[in-house]
Protein backbone atom coordinates (compact mmCIF):
# COMPACT_ATOMS: atom_id res chain seq x y z
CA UNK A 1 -27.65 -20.65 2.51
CA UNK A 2 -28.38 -17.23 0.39
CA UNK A 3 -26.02 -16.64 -2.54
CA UNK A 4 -25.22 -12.91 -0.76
CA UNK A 5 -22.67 -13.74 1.26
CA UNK A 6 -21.25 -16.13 -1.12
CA UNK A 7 -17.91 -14.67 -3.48
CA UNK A 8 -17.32 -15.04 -7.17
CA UNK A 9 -14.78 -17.22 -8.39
CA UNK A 10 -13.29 -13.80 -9.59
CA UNK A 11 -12.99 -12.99 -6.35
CA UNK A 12 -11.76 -16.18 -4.78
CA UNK A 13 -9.04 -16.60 -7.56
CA UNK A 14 -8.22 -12.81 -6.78
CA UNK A 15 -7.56 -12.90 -3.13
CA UNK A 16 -5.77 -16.63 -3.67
CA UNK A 17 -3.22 -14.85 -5.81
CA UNK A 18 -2.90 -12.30 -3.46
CA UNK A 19 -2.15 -14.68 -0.47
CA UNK A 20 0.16 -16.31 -2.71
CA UNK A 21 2.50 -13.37 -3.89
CA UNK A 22 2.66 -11.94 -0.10
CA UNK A 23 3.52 -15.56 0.57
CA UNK A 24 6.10 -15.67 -1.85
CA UNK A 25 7.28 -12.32 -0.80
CA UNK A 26 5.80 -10.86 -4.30
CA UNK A 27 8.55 -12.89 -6.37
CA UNK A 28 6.51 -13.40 -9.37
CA UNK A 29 8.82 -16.30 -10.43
CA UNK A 30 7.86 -18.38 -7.37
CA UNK A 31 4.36 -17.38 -7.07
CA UNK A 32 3.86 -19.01 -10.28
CA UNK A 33 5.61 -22.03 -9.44
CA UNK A 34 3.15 -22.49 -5.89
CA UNK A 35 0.20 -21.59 -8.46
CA UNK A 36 1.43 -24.34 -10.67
CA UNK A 37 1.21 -21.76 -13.95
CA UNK A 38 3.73 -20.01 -16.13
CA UNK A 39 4.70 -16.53 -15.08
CA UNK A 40 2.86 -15.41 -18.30
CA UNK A 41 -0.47 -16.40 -17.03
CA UNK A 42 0.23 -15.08 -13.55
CA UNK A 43 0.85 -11.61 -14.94
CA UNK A 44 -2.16 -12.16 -16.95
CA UNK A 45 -4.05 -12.41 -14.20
CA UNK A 46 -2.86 -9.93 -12.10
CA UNK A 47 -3.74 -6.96 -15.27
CA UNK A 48 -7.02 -8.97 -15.44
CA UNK A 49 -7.46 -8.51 -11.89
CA UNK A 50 -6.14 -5.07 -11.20
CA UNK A 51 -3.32 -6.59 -9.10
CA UNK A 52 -0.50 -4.02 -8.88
CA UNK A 53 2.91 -4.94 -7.59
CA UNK A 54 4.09 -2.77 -4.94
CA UNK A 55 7.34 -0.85 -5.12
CA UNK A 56 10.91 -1.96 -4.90
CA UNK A 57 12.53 -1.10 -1.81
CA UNK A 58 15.82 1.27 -3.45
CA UNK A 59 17.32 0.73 -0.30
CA UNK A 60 17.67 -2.87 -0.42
CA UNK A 61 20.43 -5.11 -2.52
């Protein structure tokens, strides 16, 4: 096995989060909860990983 194809734990903790939030339909709240962390550390993480929320629907409730 050759380390080229292998990812950073950077990387692996970034695209976890990801999965998680579009899991949790972005609610930060909740993603946090699944990840087991305070919401603190998950917004940490998401500056730390460039990790930008997408918009609010305006149409929606």
């Amino acid at each position: 096995m050759t380390d080229a194809h292998l990812k950073s734990l950077k990387e692996v903790k970034r695209e976890y989060i990801l999965k998680v939030l579009e899991e949790s339909e972005w609610d930060l709240e909740r993603a946090s909860q699944l990840l087991k962390i305070s919401s603190s550390l998950l917004r940490r993480h998401l500056r730390e990983y460039g990790i930008k929320l997408p918009p609010r629907d305006k149409g929606k409730g």
